[in-house]
Protein backbone atom coordinates (compact mmCIF):
# COMPACT_ATOMS: atom_id res chain seq x y z
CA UNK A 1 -0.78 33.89 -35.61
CA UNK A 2 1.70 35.00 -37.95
CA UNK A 3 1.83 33.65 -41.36
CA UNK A 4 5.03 30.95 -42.10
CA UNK A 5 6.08 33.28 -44.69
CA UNK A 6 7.09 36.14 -42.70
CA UNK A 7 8.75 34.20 -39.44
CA UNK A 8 12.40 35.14 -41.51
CA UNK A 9 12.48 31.66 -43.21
CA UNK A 10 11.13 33.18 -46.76
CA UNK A 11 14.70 35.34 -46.71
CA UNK A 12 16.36 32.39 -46.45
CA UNK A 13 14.58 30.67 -49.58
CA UNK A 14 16.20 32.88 -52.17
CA UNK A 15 13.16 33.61 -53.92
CA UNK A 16 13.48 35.34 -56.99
CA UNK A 17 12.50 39.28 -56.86
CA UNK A 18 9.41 39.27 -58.82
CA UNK A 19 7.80 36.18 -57.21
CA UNK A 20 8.27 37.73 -53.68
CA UNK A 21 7.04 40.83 -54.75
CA UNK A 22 4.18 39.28 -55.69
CA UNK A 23 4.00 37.48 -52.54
CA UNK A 24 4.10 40.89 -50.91
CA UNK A 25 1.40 42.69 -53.05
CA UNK A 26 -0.98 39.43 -51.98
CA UNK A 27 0.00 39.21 -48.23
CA UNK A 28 0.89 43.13 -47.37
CA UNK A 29 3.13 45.23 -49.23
CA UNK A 30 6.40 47.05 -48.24
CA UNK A 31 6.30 50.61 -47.41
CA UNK A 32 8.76 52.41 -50.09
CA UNK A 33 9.80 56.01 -48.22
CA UNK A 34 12.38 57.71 -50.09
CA UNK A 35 14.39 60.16 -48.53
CA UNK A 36 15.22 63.43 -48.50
CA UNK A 37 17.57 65.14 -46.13
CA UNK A 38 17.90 68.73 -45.44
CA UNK A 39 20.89 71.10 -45.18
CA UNK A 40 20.41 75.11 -45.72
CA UNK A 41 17.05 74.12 -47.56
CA UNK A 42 18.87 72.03 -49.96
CA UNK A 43 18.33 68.18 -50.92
CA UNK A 44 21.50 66.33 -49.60
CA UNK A 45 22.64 63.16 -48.59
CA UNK A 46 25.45 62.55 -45.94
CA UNK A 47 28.25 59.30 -45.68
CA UNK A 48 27.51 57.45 -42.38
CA UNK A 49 26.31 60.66 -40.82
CA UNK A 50 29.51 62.53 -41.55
CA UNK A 51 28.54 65.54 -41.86
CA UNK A 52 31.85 67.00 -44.03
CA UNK A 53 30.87 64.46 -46.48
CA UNK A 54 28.45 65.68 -47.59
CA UNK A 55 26.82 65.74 -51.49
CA UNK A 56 24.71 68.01 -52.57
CA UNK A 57 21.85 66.70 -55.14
CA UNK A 58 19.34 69.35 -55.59
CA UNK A 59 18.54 72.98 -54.19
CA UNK A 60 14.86 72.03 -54.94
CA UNK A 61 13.36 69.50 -52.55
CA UNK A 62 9.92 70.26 -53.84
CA UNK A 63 10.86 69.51 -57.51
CA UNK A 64 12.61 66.02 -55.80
CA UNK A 65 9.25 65.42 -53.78
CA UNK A 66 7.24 65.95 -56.50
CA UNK A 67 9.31 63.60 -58.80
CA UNK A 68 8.66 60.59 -56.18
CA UNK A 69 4.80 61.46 -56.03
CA UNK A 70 4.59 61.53 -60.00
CA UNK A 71 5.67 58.40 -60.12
CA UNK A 72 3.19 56.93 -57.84
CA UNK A 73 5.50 56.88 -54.46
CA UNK A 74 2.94 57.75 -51.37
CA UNK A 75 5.37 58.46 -48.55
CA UNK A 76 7.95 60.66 -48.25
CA UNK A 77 11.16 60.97 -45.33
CA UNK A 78 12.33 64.27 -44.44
CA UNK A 79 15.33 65.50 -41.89
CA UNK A 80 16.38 68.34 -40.73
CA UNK A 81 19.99 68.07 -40.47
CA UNK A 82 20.53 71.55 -39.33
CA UNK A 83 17.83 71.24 -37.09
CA UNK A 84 19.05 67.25 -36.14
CA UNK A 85 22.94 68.96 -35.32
CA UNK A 86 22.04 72.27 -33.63
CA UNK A 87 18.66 71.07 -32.01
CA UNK A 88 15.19 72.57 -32.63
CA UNK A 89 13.47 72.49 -36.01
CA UNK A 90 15.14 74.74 -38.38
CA UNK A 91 13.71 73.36 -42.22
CA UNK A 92 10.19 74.04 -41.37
CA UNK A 93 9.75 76.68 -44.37
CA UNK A 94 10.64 73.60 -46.83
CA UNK A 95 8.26 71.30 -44.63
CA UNK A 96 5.43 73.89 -45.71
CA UNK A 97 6.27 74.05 -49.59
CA UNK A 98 6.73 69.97 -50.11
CA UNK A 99 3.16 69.40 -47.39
CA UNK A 100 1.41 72.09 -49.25
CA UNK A 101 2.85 71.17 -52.72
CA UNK A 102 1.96 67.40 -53.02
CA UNK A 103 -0.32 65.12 -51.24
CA UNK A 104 2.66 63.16 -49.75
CA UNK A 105 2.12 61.13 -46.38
CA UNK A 106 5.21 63.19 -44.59
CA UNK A 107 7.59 62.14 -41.94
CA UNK A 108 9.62 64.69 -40.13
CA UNK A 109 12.55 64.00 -37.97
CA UNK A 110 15.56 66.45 -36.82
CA UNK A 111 15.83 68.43 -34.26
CA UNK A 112 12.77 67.53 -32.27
CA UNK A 113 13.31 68.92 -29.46
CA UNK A 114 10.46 70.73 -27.76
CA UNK A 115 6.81 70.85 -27.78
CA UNK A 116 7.07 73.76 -29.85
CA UNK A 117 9.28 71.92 -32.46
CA UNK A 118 6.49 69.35 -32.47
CA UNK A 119 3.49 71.88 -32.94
CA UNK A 120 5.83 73.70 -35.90
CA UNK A 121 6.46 70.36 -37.46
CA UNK A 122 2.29 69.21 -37.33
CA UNK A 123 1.27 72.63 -38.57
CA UNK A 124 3.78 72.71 -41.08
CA UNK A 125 2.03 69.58 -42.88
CA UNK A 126 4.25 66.60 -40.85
CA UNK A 127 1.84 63.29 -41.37
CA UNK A 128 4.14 61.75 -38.84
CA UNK A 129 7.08 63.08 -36.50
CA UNK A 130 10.30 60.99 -35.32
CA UNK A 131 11.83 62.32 -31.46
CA UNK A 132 15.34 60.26 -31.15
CA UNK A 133 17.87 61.66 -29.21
CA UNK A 134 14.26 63.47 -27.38
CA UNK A 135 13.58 59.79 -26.74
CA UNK A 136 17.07 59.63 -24.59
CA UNK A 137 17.68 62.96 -23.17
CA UNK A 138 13.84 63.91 -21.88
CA UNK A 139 11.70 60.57 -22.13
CA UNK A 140 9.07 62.49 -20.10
CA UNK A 141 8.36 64.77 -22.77
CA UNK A 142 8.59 61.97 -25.92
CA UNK A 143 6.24 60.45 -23.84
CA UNK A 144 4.05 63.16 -23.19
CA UNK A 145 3.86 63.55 -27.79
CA UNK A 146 2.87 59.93 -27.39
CA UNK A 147 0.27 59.72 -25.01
CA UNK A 148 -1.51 63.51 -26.70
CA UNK A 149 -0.79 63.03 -30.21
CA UNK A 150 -0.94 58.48 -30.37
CA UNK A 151 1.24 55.73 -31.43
CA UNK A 152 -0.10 56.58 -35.52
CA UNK A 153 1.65 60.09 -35.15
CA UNK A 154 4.56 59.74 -33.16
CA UNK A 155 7.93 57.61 -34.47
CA UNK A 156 10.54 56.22 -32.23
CA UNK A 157 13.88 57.03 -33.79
CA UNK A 158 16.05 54.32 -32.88
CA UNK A 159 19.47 55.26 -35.27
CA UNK A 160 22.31 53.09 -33.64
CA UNK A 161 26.47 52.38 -33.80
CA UNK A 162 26.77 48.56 -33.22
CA UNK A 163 24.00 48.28 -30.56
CA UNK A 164 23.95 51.62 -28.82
CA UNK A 165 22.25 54.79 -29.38
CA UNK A 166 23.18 57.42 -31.36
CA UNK A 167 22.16 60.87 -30.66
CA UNK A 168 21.80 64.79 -31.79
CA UNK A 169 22.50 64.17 -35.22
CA UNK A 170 24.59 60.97 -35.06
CA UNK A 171 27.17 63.05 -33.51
CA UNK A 172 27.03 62.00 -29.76
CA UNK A 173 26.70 58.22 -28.72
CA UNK A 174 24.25 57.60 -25.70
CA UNK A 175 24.69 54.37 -22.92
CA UNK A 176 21.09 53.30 -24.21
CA UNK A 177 21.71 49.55 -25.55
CA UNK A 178 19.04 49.53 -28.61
CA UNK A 179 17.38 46.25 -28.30
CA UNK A 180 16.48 47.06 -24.43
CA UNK A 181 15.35 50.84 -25.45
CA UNK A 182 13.33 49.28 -27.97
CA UNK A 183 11.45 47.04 -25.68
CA UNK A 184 11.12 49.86 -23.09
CA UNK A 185 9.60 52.34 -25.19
CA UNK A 186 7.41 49.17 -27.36
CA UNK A 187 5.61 48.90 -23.94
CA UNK A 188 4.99 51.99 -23.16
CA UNK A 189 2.82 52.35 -26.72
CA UNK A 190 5.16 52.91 -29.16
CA UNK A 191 3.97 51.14 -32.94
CA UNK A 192 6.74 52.96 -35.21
CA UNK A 193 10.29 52.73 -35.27
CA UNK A 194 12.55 54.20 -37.72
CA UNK A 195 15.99 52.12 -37.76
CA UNK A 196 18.79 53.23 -39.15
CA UNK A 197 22.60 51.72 -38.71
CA UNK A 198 24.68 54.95 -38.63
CA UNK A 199 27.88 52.81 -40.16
CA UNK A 200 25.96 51.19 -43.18
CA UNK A 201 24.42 54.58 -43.83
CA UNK A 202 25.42 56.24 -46.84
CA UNK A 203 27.62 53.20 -48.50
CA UNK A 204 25.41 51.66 -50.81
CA UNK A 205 27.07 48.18 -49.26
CA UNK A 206 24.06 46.51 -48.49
CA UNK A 207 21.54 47.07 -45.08
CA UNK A 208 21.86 45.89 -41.08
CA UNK A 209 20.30 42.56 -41.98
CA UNK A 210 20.71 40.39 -39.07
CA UNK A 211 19.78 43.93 -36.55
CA UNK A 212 16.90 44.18 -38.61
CA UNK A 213 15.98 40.25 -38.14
CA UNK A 214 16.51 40.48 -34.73
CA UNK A 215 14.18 43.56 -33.96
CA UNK A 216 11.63 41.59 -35.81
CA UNK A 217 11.69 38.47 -33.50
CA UNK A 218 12.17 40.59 -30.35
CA UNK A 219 9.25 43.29 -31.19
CA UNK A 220 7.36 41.19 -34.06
CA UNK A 221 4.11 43.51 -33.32
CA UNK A 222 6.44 47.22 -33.81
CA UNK A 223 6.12 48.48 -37.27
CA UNK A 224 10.19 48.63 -38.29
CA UNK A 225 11.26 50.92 -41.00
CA UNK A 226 14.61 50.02 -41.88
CA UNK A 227 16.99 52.50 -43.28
CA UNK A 228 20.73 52.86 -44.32
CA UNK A 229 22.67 51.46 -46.52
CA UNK A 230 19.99 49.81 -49.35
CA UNK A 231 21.55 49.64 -52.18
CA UNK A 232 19.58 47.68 -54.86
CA UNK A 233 16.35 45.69 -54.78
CA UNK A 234 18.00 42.51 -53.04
CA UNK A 235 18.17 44.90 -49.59
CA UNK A 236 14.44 45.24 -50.48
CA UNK A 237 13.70 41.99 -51.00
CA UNK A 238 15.39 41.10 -47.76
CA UNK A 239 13.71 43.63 -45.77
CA UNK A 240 10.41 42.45 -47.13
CA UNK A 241 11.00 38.82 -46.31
CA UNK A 242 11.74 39.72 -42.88
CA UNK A 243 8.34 41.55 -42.92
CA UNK A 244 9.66 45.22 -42.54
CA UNK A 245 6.70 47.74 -42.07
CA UNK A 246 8.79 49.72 -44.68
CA UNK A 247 12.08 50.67 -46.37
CA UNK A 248 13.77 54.08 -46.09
CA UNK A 249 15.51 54.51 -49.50
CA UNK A 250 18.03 57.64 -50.21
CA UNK A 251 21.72 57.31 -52.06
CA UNK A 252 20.34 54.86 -54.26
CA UNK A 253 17.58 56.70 -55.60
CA UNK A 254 20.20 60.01 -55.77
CA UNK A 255 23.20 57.67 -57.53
CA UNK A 256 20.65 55.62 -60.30
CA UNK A 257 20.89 52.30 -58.43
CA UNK A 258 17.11 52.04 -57.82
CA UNK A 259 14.71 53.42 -60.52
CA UNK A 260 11.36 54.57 -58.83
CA UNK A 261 9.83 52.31 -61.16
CA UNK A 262 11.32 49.77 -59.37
CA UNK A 263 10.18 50.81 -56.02
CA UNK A 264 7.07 51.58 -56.83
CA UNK A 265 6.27 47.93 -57.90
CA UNK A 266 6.87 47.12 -54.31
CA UNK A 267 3.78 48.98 -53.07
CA UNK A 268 0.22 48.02 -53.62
C-alpha cells in the first residue's frame, strides 16, 4: 500500500519547499534530468516544439553535460531533433563524446526508428532509449526493444496536444488518445514513461499538473517523468507531491530560473 503522502493530497497541503524536500529525501527522492536537445550538434531548446523558434545556448553539449555532472546531477536527457524531425538517429557522434566524457546515466530519444537506430543509440553510451512516434506507427517493433532489451532500458514516449498523441517530432498529431495508449502499452510491460505536454513546452508558465495527476491515479505503478513547461521549484514541488518518478528540466536551467544547486537538493 501506498503511503498517504503520495495519494496527491500532500500537493494540496501547500507545504513549504524545504520541508517537502525533506519529506522526499526520507520517503524517495525526485529524479532531476536536465535536458539537452540537439540540433546540428548544438545545445538548443525549442518553444512548444516549434521548430523556427528555436534558441541556440551552446555549440558544446559536452561542456553543458559536464556542467550538470560537476554539480552533482546523475541523469542526463538527450534528443535528437534532427533525428526526432527527419527520422533515424542522426546526433549519435555527440551521444559518444557526452557517454564517453562523463559518467552520466543517459537517455536518448529522437528519431528512433529502427533496430539499427536502437543498436547505434546503446553502443553509443544510451543508459536508456525513448521510441514515441515508433510506439504509434510500428508497435510490433517497440515491442520487440521491450521484450529483448526490458522495461529498465526501454522508455515509452508519451509527448501529447490536449489528450492525443503527438508524433515525428511534435510535428504530426496521431488518433492515439494518451490515457488509453498509456494503459495499453503499461500492460504490455512498459515501467517508464516520459510525458511531455507539447503546448506547455518551452513557456516557462508552469507544468501539465492535473495530466500529470491523472496518469498517476490511472497508472500509479508506471514510473512518470514529467516534462515541459517547469519553470521554478513550485513545478518541482508539485511534481514531487504527486510522486513523479522524475522531472525533465530544460529552459529554466538555460534562462537562470533554476540554479543546479537547487535541483540538486532534490536528489538523494
Amino acid at each position: 500500500m501506498r503511503p498517504a503522502i503520495f495519494d496527491g493530497r500532500l500537493a494540496a497541503a501547500r507545504l513549504p519547499g524545504p520541508y517537502l524536500r525533506g519529506l522526499i529525501k526520507i520517503l524517495r527522492p525526485l529524479h532531476i534530468i536536465p535536458a539537452i536537445d540537439l540540433i546540428d550538434g548544438k545545445c538548443v531548446r525549442l518553444t512548444q516544439g516549434d521548430y523556427d523558434r528555436k534558441t541556440i545556448y551552446n555549440e558544446d553539449p559536452l561542456a553543458v553535460a559536464r556542467e550538470f555532472e560537476a554539480a552533482g546531477l546523475k541523469r542526463l536527457h538527450v534528443v535528437d531533433l534532427d533525428g526526432a524531425r527527419g527520422g533515424g538517429i542522426v546526433n549519435h557522434k555527440v551521444l559518444e563524446k557526452i557517454a564517453g566524457g562523463t559518467s552520466l546515466h543517459v537517455d536518448w530519444g529522437g528519431g528512433m526508428k529502427s533496430d539499427e537506430d536502437l543498436r547505434i543509440a546503446f553502443e553509443a553510451g544510451a543508459t536508456q532509449v525513448t521510441g514515441g512516434t515508433i510506439a504509434v506507427k510500428r508497435p510490433e517493433v517497440f515491442l520487440g526493444w521491450l521484450e529483448r532489451f526490458g522495461a529498465e532500458k526501454i522508455i515509452l514516449g508519451t509527448d501529447v496536444r490536449g489528450t492525443k498523441i503527438a508524433v515525428s517530432g511534435w510535428e504530426e498529431a496521431s488518433d492515439r488518445e494518451l490515457f488509453e495508449f498509456l494503459e495499453d502499452y503499461v500492460a504490455k510491460g512498459v515501467r517508464y514513461t516520459i510525458c511531455t505536454d507539447v503546448s506547455k513546452d518551452g513557456l516557462l508558465q508552469g507544468t501539465a499538473r492535473e495530466l500529470y495527476a491523472r496518469i498517476r491515479r490511472e497508472q500509479p505503478d508506471v514510473h512518470l517523468i514529467a516534462s515541459g513547461g517547469v519553470a521554478d521549484t513550485t513545478d518541482l514541488d508539485a511534481m514531487a507531491a504527486l510522486d513523479c518518478f522524475g522531472v525533465i528540466v530544460g529552459k529554466a536551467i538555460y534562462e537562470g530560473r533554476i540554479s543546479l544547486e537547487e535541483l540538486v537538493g532534490y536528489q538523494e
